[in-house]
PDB file of N, CA and C in Angstrom:
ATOM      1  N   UNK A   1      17.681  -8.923   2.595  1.00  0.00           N
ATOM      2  CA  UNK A   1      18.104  -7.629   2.107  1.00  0.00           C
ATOM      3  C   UNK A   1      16.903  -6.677   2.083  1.00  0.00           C
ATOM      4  N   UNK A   2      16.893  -5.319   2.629  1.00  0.00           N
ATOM      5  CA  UNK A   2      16.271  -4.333   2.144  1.00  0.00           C
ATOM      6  C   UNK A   2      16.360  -2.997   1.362  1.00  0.00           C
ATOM      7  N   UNK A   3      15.562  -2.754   0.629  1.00  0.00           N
ATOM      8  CA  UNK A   3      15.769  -1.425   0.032  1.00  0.00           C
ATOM      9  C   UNK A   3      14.496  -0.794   0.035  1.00  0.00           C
ATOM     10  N   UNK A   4      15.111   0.668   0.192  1.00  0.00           N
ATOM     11  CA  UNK A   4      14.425   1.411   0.516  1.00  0.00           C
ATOM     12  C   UNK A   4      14.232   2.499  -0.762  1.00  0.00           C
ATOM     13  N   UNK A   5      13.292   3.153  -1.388  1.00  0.00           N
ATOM     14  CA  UNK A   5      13.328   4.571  -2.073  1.00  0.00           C
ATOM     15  C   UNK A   5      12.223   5.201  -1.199  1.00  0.00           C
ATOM     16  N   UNK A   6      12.630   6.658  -1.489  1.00  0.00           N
ATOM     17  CA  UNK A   6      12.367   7.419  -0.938  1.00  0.00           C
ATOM     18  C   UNK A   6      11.335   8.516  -1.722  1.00  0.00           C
ATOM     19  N   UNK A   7      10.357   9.071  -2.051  1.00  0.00           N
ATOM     20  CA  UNK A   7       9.878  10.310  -2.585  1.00  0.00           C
ATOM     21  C   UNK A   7       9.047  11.635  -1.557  1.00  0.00           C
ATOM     22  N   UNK A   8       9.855  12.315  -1.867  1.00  0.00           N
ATOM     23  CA  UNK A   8       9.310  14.043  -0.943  1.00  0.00           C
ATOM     24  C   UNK A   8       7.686  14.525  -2.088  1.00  0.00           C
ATOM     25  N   UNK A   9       6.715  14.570  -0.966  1.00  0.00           N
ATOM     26  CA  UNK A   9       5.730  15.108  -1.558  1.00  0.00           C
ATOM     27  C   UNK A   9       5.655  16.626  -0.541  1.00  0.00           C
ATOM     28  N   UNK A  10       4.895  17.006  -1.235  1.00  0.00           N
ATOM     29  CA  UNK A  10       4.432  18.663  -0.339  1.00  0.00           C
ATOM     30  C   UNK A  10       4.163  18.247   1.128  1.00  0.00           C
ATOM     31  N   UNK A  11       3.454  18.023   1.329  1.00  0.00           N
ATOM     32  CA  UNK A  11       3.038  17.571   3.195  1.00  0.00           C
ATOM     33  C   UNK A  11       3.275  16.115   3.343  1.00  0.00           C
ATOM     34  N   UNK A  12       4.286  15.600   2.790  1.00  0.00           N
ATOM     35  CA  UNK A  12       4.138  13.902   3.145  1.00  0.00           C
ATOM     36  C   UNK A  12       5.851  13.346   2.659  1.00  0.00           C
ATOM     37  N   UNK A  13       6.070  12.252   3.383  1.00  0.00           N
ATOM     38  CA  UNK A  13       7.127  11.602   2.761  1.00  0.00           C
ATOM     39  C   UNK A  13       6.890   9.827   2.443  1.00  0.00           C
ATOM     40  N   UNK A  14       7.240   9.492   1.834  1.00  0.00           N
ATOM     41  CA  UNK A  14       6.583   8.527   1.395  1.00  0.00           C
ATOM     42  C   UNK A  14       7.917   7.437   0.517  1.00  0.00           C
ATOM     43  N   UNK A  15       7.644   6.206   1.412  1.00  0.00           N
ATOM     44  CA  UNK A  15       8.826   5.030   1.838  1.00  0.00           C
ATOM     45  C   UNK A  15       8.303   4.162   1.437  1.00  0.00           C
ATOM     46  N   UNK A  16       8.938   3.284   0.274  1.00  0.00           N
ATOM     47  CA  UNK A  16       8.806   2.289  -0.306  1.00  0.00           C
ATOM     48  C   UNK A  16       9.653   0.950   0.133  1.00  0.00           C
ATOM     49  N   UNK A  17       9.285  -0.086   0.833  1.00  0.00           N
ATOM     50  CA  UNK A  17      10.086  -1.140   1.540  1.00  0.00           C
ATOM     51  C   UNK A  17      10.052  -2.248   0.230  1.00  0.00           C
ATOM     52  N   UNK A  18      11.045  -2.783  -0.482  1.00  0.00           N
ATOM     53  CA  UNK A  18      11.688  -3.662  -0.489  1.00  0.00           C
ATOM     54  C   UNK A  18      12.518  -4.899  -0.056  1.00  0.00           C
ATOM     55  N   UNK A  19      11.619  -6.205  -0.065  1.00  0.00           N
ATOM     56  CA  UNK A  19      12.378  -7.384   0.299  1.00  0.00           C
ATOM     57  C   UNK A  19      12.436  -7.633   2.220  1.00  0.00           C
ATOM     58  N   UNK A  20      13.360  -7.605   2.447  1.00  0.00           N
ATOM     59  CA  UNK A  20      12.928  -8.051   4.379  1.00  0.00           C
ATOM     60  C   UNK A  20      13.279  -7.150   5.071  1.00  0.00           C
ATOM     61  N   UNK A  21      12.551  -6.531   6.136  1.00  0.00           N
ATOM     62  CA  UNK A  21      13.225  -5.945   6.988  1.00  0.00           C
ATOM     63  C   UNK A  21      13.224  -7.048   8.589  1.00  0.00           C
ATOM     64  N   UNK A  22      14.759  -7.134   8.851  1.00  0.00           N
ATOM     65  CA  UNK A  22      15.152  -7.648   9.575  1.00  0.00           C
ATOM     66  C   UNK A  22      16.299  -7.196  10.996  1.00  0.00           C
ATOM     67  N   UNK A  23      16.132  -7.993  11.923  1.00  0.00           N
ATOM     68  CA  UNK A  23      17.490  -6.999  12.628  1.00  0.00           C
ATOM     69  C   UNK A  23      18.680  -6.780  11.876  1.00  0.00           C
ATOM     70  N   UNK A  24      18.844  -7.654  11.062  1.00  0.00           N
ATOM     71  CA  UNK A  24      20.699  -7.083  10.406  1.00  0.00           C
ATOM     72  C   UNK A  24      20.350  -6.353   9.568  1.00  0.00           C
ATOM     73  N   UNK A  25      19.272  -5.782   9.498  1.00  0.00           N
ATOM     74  CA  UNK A  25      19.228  -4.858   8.418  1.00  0.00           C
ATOM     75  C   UNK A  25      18.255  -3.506   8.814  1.00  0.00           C
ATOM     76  N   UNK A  26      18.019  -3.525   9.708  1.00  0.00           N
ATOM     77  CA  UNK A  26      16.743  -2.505  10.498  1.00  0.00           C
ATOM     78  C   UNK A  26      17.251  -1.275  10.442  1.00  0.00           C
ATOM     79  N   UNK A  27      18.758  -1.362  10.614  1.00  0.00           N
ATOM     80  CA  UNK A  27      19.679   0.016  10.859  1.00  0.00           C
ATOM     81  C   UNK A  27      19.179   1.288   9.150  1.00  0.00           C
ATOM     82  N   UNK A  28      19.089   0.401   8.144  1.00  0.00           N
ATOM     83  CA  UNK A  28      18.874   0.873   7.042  1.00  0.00           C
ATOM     84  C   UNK A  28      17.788   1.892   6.940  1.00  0.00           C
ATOM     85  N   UNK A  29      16.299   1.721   7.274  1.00  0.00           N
ATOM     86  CA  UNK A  29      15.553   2.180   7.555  1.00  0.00           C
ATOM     87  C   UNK A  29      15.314   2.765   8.954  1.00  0.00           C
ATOM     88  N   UNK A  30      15.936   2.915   9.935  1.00  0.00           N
ATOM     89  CA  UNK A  30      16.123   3.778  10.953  1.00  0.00           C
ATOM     90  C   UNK A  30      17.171   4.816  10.691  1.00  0.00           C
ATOM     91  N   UNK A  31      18.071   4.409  10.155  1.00  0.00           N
ATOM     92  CA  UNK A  31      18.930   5.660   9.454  1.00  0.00           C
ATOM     93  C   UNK A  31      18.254   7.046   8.870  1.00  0.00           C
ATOM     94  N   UNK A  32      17.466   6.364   7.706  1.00  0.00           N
ATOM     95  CA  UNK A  32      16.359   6.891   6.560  1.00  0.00           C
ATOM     96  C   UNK A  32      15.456   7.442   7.377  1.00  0.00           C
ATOM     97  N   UNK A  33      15.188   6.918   8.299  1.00  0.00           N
ATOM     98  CA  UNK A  33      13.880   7.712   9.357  1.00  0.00           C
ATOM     99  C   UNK A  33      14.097   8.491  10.134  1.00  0.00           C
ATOM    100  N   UNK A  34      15.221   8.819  10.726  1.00  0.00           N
ATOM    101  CA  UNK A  34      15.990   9.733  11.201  1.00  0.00           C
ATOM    102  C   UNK A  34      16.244  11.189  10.583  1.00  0.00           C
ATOM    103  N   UNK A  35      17.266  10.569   9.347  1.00  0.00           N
ATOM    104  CA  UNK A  35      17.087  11.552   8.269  1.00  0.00           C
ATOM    105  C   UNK A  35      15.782  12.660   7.888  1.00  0.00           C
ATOM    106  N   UNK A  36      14.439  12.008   7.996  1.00  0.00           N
ATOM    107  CA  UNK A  36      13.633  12.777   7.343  1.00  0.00           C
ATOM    108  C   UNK A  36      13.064  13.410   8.587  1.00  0.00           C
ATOM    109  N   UNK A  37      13.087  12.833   9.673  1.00  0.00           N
ATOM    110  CA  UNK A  37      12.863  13.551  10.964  1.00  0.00           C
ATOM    111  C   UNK A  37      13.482  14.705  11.077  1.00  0.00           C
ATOM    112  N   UNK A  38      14.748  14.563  11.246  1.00  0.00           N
ATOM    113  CA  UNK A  38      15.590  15.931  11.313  1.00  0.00           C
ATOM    114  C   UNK A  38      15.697  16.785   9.844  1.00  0.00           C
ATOM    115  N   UNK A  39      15.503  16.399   8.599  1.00  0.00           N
ATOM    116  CA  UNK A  39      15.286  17.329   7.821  1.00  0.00           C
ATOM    117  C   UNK A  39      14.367  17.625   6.990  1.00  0.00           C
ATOM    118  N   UNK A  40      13.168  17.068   6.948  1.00  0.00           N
ATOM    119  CA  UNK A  40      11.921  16.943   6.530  1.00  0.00           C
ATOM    120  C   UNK A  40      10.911  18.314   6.708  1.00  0.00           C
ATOM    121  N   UNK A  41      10.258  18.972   6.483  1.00  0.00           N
ATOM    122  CA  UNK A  41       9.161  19.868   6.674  1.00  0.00           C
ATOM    123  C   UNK A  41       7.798  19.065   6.721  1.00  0.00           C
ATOM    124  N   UNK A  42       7.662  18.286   6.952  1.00  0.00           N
ATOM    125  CA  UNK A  42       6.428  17.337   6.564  1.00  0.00           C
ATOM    126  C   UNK A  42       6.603  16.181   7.691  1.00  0.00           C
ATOM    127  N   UNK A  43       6.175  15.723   8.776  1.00  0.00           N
ATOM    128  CA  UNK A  43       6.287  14.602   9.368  1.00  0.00           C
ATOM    129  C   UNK A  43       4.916  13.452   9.093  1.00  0.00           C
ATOM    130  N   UNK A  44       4.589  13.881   7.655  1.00  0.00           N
ATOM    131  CA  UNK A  44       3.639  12.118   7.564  1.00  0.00           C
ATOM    132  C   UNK A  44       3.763  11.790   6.976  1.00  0.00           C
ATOM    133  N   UNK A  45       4.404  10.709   7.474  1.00  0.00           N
ATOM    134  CA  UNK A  45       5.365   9.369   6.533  1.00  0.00           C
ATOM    135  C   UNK A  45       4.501   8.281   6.043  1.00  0.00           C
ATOM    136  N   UNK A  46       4.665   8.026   4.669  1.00  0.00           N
ATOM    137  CA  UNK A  46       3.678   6.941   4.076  1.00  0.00           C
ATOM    138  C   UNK A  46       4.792   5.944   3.972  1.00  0.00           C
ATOM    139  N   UNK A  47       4.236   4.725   4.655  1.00  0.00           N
ATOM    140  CA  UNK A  47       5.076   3.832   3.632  1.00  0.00           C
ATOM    141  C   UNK A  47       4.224   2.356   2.918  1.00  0.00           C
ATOM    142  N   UNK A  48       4.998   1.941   1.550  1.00  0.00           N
ATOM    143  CA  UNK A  48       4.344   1.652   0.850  1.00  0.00           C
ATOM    144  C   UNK A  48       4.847   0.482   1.147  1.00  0.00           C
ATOM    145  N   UNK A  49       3.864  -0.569   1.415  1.00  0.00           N
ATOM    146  CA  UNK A  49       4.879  -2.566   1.692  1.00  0.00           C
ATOM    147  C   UNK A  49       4.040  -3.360   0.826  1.00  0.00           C
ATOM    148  N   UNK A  50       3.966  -2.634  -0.674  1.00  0.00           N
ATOM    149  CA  UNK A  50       3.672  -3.690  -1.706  1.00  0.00           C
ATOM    150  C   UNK A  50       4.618  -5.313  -1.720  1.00  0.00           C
ATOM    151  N   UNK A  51       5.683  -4.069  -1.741  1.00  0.00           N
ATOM    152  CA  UNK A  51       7.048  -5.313  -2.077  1.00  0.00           C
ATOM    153  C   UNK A  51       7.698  -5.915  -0.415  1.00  0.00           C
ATOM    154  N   UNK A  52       7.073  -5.734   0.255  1.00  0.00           N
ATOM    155  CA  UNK A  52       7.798  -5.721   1.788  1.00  0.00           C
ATOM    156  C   UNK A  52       7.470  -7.480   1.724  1.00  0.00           C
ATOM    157  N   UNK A  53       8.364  -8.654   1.977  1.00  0.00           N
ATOM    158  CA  UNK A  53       8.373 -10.071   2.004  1.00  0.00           C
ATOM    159  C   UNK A  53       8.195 -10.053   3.275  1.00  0.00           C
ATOM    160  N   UNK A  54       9.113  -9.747   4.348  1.00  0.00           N
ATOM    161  CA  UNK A  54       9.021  -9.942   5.685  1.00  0.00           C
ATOM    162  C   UNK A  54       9.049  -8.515   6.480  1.00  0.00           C
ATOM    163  N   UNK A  55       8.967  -9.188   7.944  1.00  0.00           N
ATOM    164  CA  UNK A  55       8.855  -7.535   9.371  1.00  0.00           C
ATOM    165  C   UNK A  55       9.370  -8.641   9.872  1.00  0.00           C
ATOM    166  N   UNK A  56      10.371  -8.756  10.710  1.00  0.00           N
ATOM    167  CA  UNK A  56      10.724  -9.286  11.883  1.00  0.00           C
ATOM    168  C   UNK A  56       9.878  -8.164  13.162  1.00  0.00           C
ATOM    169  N   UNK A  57      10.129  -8.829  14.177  1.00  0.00           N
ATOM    170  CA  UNK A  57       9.465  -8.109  15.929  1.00  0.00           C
ATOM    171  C   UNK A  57      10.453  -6.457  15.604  1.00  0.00           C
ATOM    172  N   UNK A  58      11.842  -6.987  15.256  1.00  0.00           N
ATOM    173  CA  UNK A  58      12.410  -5.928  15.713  1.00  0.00           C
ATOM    174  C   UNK A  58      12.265  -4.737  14.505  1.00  0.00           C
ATOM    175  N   UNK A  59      11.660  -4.916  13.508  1.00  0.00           N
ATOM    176  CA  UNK A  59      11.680  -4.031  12.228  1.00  0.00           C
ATOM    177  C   UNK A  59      10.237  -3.402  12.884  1.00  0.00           C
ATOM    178  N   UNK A  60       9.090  -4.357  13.555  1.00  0.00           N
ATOM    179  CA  UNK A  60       7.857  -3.611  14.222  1.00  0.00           C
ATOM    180  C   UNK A  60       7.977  -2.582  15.022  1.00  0.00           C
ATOM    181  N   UNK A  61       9.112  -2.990  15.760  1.00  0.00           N
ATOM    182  CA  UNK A  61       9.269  -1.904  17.064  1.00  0.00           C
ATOM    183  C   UNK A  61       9.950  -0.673  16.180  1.00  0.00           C
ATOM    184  N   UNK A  62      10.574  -0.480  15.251  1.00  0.00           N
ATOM    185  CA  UNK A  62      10.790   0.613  14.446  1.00  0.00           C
ATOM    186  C   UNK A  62       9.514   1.658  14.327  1.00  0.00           C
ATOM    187  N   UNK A  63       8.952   0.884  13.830  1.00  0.00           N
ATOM    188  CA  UNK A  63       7.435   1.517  13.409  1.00  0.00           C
ATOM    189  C   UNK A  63       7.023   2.109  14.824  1.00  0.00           C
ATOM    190  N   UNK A  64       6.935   1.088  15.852  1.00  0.00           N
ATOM    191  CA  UNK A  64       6.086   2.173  17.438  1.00  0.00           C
ATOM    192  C   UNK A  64       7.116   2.810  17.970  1.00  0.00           C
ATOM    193  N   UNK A  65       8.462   2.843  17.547  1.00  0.00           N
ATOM    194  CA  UNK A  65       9.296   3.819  18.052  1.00  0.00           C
ATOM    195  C   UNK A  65       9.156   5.480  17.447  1.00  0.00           C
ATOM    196  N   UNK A  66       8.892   4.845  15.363  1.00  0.00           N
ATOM    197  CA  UNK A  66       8.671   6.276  15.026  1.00  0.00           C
ATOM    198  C   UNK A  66       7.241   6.993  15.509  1.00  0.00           C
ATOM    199  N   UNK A  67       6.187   5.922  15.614  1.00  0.00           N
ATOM    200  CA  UNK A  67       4.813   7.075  16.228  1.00  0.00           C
ATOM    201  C   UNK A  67       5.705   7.700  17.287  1.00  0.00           C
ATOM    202  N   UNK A  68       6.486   7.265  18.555  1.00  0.00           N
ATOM    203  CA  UNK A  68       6.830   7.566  19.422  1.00  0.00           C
ATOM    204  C   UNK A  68       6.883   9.437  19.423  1.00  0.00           C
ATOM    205  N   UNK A  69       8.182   8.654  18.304  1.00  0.00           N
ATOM    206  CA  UNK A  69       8.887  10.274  18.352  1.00  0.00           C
ATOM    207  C   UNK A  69       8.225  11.188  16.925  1.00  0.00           C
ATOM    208  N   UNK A  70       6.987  11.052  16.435  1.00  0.00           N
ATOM    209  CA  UNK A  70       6.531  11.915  15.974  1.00  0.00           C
ATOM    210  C   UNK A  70       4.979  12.544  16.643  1.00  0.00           C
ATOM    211  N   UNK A  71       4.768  11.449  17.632  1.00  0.00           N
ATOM    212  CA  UNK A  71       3.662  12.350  18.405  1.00  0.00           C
ATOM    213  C   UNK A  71       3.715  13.768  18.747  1.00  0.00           C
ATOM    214  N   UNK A  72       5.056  14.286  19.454  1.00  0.00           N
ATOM    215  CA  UNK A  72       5.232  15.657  19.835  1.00  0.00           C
ATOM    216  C   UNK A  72       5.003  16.667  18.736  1.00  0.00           C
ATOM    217  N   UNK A  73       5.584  16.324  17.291  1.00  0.00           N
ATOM    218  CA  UNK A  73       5.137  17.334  16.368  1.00  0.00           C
ATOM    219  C   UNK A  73       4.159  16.785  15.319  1.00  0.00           C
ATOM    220  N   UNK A  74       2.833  16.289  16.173  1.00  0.00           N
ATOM    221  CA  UNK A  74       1.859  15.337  15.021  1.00  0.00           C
ATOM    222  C   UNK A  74       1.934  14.608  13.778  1.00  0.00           C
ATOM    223  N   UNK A  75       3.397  14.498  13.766  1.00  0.00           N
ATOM    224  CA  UNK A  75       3.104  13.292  12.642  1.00  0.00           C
ATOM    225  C   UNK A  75       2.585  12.423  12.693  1.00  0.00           C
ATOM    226  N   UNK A  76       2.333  11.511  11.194  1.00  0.00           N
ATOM    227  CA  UNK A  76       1.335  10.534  11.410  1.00  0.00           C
ATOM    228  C   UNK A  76       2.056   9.778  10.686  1.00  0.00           C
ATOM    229  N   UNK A  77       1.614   8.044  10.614  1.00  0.00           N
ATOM    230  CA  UNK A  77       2.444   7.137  10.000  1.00  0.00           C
ATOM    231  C   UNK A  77       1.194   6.511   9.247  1.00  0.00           C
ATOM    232  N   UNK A  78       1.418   6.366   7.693  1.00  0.00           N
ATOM    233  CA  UNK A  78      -0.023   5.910   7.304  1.00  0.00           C
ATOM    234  C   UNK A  78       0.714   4.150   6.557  1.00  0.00           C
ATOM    235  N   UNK A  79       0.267   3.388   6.161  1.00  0.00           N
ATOM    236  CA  UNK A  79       0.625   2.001   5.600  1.00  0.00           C
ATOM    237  C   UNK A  79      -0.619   1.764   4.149  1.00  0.00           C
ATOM    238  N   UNK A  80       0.077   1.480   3.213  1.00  0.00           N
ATOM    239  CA  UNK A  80      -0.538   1.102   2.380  1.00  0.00           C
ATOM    240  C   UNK A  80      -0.192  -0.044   1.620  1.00  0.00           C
ATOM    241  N   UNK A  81      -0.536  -0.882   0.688  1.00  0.00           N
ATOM    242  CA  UNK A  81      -0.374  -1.934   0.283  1.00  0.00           C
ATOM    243  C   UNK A  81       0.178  -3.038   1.101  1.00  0.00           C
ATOM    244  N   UNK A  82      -0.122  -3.210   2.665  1.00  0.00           N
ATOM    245  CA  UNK A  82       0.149  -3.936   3.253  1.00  0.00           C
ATOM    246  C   UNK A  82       0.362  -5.281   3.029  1.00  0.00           C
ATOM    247  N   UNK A  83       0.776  -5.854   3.369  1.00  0.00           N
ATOM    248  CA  UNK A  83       0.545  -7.836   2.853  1.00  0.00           C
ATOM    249  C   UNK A  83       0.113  -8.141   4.181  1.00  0.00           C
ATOM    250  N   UNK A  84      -0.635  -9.484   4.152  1.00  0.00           N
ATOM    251  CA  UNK A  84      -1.183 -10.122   5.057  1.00  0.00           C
ATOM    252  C   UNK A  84      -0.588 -10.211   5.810  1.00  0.00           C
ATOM    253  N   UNK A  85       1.059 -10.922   5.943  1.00  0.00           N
ATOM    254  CA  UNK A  85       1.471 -11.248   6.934  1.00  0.00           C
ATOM    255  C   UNK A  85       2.147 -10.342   7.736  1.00  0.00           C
ATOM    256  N   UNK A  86       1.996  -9.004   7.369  1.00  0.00           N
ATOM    257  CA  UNK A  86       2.439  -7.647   8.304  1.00  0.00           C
ATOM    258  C   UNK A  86       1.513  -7.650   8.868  1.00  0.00           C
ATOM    259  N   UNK A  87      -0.360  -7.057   8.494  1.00  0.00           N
ATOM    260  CA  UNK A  87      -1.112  -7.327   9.268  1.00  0.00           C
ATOM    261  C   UNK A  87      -1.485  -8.148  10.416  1.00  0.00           C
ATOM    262  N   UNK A  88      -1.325  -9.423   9.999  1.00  0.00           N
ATOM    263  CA  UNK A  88      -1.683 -10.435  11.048  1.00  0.00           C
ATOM    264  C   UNK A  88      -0.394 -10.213  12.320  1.00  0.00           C
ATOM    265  N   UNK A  89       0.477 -10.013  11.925  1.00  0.00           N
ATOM    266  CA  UNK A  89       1.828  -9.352  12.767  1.00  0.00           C
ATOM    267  C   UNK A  89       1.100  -8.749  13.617  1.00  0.00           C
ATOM    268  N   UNK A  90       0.711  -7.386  13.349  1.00  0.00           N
ATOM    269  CA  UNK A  90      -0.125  -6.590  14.133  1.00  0.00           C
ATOM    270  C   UNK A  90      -1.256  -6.868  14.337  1.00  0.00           C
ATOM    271  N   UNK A  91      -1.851  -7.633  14.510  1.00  0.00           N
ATOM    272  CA  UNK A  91      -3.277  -7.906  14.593  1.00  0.00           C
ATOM    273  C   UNK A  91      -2.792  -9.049  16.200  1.00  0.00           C
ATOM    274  N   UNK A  92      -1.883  -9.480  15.713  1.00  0.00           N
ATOM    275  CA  UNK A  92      -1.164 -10.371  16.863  1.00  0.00           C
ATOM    276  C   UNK A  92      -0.501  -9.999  17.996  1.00  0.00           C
ATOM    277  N   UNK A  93      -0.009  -8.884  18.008  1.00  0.00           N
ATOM    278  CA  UNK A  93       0.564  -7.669  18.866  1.00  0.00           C
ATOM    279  C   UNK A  93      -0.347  -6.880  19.344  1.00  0.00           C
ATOM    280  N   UNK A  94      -1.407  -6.871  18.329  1.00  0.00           N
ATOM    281  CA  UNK A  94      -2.520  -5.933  19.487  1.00  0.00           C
ATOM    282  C   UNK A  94      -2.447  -3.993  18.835  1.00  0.00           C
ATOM    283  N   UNK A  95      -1.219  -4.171  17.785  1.00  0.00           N
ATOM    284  CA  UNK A  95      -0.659  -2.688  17.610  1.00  0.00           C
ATOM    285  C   UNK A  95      -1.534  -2.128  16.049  1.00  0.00           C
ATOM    286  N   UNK A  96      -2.648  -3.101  15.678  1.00  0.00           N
ATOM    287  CA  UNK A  96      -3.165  -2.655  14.243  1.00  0.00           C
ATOM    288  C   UNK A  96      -4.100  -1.551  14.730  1.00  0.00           C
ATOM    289  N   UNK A  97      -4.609  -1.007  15.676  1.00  0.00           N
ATOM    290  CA  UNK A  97      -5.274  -0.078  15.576  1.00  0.00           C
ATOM    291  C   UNK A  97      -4.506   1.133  15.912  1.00  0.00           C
ATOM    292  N   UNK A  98      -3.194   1.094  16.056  1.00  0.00           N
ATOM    293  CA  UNK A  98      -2.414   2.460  16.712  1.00  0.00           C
ATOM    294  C   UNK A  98      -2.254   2.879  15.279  1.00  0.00           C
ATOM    295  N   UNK A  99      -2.322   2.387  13.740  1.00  0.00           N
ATOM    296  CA  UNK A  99      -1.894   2.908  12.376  1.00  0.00           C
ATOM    297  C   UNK A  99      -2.900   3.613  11.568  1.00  0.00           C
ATOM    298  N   UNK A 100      -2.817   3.984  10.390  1.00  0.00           N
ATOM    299  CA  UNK A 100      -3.659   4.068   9.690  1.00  0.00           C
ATOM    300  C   UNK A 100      -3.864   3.560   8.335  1.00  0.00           C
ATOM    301  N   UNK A 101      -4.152   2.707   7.691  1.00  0.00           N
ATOM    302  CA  UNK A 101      -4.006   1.737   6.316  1.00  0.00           C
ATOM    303  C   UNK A 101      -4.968   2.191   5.293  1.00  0.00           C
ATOM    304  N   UNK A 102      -4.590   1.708   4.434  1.00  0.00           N
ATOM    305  CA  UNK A 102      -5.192   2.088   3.657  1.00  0.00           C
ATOM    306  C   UNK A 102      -4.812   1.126   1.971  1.00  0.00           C
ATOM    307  N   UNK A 103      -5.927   0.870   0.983  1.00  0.00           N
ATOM    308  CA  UNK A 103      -5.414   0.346   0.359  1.00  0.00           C
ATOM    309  C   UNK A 103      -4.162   0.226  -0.971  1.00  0.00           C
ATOM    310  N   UNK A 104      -4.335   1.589  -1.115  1.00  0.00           N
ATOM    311  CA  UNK A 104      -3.300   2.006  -2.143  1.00  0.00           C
ATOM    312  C   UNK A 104      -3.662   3.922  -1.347  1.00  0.00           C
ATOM    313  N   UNK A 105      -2.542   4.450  -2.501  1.00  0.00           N
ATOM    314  CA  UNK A 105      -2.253   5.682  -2.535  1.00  0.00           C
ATOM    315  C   UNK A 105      -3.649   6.601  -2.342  1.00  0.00           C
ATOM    316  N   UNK A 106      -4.242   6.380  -3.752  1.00  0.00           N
ATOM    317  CA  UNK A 106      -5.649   6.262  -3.946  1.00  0.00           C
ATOM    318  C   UNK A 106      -6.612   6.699  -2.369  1.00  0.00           C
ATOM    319  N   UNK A 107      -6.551   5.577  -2.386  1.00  0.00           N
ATOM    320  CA  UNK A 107      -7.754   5.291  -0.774  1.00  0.00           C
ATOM    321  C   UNK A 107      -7.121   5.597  -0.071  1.00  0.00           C
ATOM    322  N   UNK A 108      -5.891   6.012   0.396  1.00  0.00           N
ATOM    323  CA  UNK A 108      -5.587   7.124   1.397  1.00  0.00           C
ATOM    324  C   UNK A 108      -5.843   8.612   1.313  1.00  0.00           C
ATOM    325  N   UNK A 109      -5.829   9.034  -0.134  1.00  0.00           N
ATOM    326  CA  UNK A 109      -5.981  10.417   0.023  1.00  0.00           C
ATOM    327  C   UNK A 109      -7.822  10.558   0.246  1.00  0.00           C
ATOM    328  N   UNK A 110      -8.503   9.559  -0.522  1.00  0.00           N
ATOM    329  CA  UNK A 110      -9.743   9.500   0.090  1.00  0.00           C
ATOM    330  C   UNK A 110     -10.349   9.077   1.076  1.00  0.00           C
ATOM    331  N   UNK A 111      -9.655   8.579   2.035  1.00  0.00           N
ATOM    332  CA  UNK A 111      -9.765   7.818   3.827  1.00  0.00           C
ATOM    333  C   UNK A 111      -9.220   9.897   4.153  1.00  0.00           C
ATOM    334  N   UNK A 112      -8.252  10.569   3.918  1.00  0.00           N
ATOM    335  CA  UNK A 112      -8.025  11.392   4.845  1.00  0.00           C
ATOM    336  C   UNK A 112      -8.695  12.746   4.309  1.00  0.00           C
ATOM    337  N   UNK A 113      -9.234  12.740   3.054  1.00  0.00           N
ATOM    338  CA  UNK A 113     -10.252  13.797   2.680  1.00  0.00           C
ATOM    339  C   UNK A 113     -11.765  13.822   3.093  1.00  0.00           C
ATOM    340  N   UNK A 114     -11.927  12.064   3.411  1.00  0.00           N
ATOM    341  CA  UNK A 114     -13.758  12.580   3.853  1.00  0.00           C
ATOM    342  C   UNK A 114     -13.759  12.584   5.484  1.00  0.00           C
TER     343      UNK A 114
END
């Protein structure tokens, strides 16, 4: 199961993953990502995978689909509270340097202020 919340900041949107994201459930968060694409003023999406248990391959390709389609209007996709085994995911794919991480909220706004 996944769940998702959602919070609108001034220049940012920012996605909190809950529990697994999986193919029977990927639609959930591609829905949600859609959504803020088409009605968002802000295309840099934080998301937070304190609570994230699993990524299946196909919940990854979510993620290089959204850089995809936010390159044209520079959005950016930042990751924070990662767990290991998302990392090593990407570290295994070859795709950890296409992101930007960071350790909490915190150390992102200070990774993109200095």
């Amino acid at each position: 199961m996944l769940e998702i919340t959602h919070k609108t900041g001034r220049q940012f949107e920012l996605l909190e993953l809950f529990g697994r994201l999986e193919t029977s459930n990927a639609e959930v968060l591609e829905s949600k990502i859609s959504h803020i694409i088409n009605n968002s003023k802000s295309l840099d999406i934080i998301f937070n995978l304190s609570k994230l248990e699993f990524c299946s391959s196909y919940g990854l390709r979510i993620f290089i689909k959204l850089k995809k389609d936010l390159a044209p209007y520079e959005g950016r996709i930042f990751f924070i509270n990662s767990p290991d085994l998302f990392l090593e995911l990407l570290d295994m794919t070859g795709l950890r340097n296409q992101f930007i991480f960071a350790g909490n909220l915190s150390d992102l706004w200070n990774k993109l202020l200095s």
